[in-house]
Protein backbone atom coordinates (compact mmCIF):
# COMPACT_ATOMS: atom_id res chain seq x y z
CA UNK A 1 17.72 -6.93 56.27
CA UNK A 2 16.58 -7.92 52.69
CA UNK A 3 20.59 -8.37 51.81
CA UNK A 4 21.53 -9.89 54.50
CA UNK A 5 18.53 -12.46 54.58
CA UNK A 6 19.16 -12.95 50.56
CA UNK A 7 23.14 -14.72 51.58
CA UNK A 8 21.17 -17.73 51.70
CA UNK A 9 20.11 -18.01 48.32
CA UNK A 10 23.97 -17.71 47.35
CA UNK A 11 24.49 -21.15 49.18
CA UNK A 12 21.78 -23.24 46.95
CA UNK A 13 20.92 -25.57 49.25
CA UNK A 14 17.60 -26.54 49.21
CA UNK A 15 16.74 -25.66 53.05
CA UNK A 16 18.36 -22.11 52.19
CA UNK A 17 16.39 -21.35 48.86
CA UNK A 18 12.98 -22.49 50.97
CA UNK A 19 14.17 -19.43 53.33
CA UNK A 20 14.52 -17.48 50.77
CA UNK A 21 11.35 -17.97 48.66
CA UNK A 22 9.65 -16.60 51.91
CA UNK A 23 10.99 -13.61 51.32
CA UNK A 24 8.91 -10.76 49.04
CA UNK A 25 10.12 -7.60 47.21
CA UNK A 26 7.71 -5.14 48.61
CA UNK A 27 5.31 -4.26 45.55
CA UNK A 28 5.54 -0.58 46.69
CA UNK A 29 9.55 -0.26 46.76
CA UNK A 30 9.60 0.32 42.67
CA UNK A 31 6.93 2.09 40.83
CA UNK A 32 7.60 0.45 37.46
CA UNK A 33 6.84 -3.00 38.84
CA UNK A 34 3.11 -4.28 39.70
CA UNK A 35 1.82 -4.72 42.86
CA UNK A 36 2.29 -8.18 44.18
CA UNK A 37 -0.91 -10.60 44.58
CA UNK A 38 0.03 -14.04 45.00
CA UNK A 39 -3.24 -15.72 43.80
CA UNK A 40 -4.15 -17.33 40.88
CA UNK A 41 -3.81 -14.67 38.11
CA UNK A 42 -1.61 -13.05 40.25
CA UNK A 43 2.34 -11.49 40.29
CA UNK A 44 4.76 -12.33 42.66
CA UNK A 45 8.27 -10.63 43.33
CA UNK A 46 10.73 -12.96 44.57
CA UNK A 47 14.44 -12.09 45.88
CA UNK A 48 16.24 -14.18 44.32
CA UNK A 49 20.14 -12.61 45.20
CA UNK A 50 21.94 -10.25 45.90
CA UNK A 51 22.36 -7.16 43.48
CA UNK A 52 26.01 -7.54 44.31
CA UNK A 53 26.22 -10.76 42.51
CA UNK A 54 25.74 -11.93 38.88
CA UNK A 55 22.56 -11.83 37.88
CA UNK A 56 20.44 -15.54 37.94
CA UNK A 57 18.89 -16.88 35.41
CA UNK A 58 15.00 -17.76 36.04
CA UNK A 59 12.22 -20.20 34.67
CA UNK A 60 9.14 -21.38 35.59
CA UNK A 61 7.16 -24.17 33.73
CA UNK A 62 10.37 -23.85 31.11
CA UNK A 63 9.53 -19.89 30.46
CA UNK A 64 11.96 -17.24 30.82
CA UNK A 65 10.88 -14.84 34.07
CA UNK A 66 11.47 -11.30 34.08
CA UNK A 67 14.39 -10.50 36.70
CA UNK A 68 15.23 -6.86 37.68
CA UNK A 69 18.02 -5.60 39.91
CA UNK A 70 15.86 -3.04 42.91
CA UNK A 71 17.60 -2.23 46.23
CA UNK A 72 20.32 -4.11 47.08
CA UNK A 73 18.51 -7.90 45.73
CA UNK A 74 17.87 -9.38 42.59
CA UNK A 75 14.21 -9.74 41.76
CA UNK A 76 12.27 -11.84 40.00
CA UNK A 77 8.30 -10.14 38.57
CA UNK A 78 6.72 -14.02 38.43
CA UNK A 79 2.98 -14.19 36.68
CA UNK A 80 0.80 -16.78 38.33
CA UNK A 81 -1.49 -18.86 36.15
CA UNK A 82 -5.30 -18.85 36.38
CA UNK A 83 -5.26 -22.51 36.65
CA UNK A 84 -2.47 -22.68 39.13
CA UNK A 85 -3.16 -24.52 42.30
CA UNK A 86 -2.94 -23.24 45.86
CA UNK A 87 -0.11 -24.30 47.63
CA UNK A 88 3.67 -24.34 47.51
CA UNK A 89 4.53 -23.58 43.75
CA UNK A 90 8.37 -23.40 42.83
CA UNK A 91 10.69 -21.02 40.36
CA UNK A 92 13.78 -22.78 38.78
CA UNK A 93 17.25 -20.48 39.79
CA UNK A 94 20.51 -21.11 38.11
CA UNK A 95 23.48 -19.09 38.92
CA UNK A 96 27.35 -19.79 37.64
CA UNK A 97 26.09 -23.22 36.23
CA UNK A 98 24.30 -23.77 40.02
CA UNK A 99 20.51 -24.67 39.91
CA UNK A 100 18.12 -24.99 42.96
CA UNK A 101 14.75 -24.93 43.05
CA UNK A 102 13.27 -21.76 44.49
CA UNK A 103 9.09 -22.37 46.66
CA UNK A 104 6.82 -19.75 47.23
CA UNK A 105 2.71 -19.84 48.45
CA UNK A 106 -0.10 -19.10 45.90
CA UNK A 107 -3.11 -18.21 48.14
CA UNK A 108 -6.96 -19.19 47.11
CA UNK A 109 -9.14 -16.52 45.21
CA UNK A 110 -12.70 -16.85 44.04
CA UNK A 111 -13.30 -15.08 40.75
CA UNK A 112 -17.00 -14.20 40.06
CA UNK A 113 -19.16 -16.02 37.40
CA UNK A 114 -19.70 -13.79 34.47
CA UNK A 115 -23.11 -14.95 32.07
CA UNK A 116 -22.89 -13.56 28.65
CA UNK A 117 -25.12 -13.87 25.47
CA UNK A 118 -23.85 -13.75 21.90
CA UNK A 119 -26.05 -13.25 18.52
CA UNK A 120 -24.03 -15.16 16.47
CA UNK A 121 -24.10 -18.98 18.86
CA UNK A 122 -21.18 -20.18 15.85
CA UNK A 123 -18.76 -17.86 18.27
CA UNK A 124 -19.89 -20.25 21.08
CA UNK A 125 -20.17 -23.37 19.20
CA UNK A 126 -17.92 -22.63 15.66
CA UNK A 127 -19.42 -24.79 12.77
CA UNK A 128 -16.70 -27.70 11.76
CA UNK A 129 -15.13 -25.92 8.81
CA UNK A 130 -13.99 -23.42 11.20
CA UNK A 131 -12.29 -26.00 13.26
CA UNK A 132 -8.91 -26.12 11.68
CA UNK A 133 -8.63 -22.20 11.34
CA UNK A 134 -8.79 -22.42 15.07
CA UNK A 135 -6.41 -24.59 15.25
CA UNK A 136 -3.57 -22.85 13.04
CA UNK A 137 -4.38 -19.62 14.84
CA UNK A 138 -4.42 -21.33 18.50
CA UNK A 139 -0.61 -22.42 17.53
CA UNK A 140 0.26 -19.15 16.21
CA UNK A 141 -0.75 -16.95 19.35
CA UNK A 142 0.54 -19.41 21.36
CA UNK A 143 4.20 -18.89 19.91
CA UNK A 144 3.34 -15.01 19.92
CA UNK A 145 2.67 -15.30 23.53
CA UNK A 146 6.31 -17.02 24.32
CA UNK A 147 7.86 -14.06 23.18
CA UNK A 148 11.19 -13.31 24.80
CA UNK A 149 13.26 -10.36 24.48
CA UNK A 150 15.55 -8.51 27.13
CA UNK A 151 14.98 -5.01 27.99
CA UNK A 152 16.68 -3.25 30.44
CA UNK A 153 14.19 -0.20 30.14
CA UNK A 154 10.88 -2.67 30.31
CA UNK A 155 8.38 -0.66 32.54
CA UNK A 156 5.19 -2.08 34.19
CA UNK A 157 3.85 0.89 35.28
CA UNK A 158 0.74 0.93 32.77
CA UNK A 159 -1.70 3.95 31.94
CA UNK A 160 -5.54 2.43 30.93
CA UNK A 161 -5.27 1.70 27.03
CA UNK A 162 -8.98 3.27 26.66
CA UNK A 163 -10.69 5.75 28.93
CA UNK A 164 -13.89 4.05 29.65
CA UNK A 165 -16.46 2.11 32.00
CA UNK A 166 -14.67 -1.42 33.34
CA UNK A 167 -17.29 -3.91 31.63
CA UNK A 168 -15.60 -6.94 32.22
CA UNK A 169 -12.78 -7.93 34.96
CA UNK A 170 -10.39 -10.37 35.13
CA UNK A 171 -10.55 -14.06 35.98
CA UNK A 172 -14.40 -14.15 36.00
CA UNK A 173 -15.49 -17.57 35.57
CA UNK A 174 -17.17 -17.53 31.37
CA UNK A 175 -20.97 -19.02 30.83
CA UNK A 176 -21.61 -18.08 26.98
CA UNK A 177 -25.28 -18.76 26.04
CA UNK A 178 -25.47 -20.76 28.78
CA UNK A 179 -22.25 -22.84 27.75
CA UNK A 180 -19.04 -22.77 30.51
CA UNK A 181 -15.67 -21.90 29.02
CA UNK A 182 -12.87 -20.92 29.63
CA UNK A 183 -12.24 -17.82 32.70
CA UNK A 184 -12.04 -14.08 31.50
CA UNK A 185 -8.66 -13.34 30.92
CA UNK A 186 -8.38 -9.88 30.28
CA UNK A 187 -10.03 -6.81 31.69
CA UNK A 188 -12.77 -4.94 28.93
CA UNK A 189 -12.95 -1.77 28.38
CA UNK A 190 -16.78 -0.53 26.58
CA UNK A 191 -16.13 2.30 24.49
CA UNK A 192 -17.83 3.05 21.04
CA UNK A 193 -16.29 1.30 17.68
CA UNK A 194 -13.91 3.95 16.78
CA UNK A 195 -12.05 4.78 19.94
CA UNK A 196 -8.42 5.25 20.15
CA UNK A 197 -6.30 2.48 21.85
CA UNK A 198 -2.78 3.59 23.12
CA UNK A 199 -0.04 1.70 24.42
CA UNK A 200 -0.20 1.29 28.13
CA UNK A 201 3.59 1.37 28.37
CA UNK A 202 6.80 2.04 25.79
CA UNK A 203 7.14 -1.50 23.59
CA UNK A 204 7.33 -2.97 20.33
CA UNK A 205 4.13 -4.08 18.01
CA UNK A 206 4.80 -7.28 18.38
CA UNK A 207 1.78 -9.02 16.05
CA UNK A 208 -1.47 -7.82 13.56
CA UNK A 209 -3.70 -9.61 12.73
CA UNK A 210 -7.85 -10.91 11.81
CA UNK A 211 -8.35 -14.00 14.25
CA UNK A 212 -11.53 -16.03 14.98
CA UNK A 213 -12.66 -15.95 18.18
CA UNK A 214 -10.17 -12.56 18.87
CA UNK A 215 -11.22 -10.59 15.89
CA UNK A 216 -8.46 -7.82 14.81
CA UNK A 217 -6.32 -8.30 17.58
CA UNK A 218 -2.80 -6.70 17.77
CA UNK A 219 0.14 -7.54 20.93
CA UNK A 220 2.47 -5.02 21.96
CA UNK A 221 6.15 -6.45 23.28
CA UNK A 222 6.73 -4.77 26.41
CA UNK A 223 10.50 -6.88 26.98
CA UNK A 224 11.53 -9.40 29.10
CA UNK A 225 8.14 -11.48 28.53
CA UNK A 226 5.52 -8.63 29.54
CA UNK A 227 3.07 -8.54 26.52
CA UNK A 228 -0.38 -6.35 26.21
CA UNK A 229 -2.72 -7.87 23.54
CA UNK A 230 -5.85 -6.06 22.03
CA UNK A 231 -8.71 -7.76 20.87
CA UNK A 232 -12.23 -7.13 19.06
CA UNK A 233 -10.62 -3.94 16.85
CA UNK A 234 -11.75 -2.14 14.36
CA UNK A 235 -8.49 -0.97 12.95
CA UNK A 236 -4.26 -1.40 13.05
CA UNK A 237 -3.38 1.95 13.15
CA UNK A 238 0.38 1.05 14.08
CA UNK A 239 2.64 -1.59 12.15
CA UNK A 240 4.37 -4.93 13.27
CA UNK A 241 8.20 -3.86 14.18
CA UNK A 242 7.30 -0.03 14.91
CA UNK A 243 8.62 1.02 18.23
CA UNK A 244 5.74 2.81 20.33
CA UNK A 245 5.65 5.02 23.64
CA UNK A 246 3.38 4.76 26.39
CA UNK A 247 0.12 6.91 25.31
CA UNK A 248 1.08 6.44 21.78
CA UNK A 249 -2.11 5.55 19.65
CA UNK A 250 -2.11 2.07 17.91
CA UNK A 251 -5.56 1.03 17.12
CA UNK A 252 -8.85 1.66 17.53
CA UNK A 253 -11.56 -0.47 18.97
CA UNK A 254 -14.53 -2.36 17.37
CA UNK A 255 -16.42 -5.71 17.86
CA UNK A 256 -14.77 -7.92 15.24
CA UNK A 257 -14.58 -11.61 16.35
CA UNK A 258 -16.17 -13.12 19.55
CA UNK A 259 -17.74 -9.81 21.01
CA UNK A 260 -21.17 -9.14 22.61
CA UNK A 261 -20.71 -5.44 21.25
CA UNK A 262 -18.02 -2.68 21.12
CA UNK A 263 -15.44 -2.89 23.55
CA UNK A 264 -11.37 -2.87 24.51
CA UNK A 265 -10.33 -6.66 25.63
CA UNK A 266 -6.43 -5.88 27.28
CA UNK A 267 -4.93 -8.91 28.23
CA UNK A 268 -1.53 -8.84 29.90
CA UNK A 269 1.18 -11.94 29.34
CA UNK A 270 3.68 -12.59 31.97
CA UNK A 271 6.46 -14.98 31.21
CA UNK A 272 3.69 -16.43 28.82
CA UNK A 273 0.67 -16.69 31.18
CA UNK A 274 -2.54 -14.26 31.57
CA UNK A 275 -2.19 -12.04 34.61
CA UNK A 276 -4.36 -9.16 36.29
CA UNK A 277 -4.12 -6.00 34.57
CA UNK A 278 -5.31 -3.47 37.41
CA UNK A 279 -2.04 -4.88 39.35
CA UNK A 280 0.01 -2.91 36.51
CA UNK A 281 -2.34 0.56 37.89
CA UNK A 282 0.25 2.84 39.73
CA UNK A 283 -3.16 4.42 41.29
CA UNK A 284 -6.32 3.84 40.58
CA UNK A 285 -7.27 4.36 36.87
């Protein structure tokens, strides 16, 4: 049924790829893609072909998406941003020069409100000569975070980076020292300064480095736009450019930068925006 319902998409017409876009990839059908949670936050797997023809290119907001042949349809593995609205939100689908414009329906989700109280209040409110390192770093992750690079072998079922209690989830609304910012997004992981960190999946180290508000922070290129990042180490223990395998140490964790106290932050890019981490858990971790 999904192959035959998928012809329409090879028309681009507008009323066909609306047809389409109703159409899932059921999360379960392929073990090394996340489950599907179309929410804010969330991943959504869109048929956007046939496996039987060439295979689209696809965009959203202008960033490459991840697009894997399974079954007998082409699929694209689609993060959804925090700040994305509920509602109709649309992928961009070009085949053979061909464009069209592809909907599909972001349901709500409330995220809890998460208080938390820092020592040092400069990691709240940083002091103005910190102001323009901020800046220069902001830039810098942000062009780390666009990475693109094709992988045929890129694998999203993740293992847990750190064995440990789940501190701090996903999406949770941020009041620092009484202060709102900006929502949670990453999952932490408290464990003791010290603790090995391993690669949740095989991948590239991507980028090292000592950052303000992320402390030691390292990101780990996955392919085709499906990054893990590490923050609040206390130690590289792999180098930029060394290829890595899923359980492979990396790093260990600490509480440098913008930390309450020792603990793993994992956040997971998709196609350059902040997604849920447990939806890359084969099984519960």
């Amino acid at each position: 049924m999904l192959a035959r319902l998928s012809i329409c998409i090879r028309a681009f017409t507008c009323a066909a790829a609306a047809t389409c876009a109703a159409l899932s990839f059921a999360a379960n059908a392929s073990s090394d893609l996340p489950r599907e949670s179309r929410v804010p936050g969330g991943v959504a797997l869109i048929n956007v072909g046939r496996a039987d023809e060439p295979k689209p290119t696809v965009t959203r907001d202008g960033a490459s998406v991840w697009t894997v042949k399974r079954a007998d349809a082409w699929v694209a593995v689609v993060g959804i941003p925090l700040a994305a609205t509920p509602g109709e939100q649309t992928l961009n689908v070009t085949r053979d020069g061909i464009a069209a414009t592809v909907p599909f329906t972001v349901k709500e989700k409330r995220y809890p409100v998460q208080h938390v109280t820092l020592k040092d209040n400069a990691m709240v409110e940083p002091p103005a000569d910190v102001i323009a390192r901020i800046e220069r770093e902001s830039a810098h992750l942000k062009t780390v975070r666009s990475t693109w690079r094709e992988d045929a072998a890129t694998s999203a079922a993740f293992t847990l980076p750190a064995k440990g209690r789940l501190s701090g989830r996903f999406g949770g609304s941020r009041v620092l020292n009484g202060k709102p910012r900006a929502p949670h997004a990453g999952l932490d992981v408290a464990i003791g300064t010290g603790t090995p960190v391993v690669s949740p999946s095989d991948g590239v180290i991507l980028d090292a480095g000592d950052y303000y508000f992320c402390g030691k922070t390292m990101f780990i290129d996955h392919g085709n736009g499906l990054l893990s990042m590490f923050c609040h180490l206390s130690e590289h223990t792999a180098k930029v450019g060394e290829r890595v395998a899923k359980g492979q140490a990396v790093a260990r964790s600490g509480a440098t930068g913008r930390a309450s106290g020792p603990h793993l932050h994992w956040t997971v890019y998709l196609n350059g925006v902040s997604v849920e981490p447990e939806l890359f858990f084969a099984a519960k971790q």
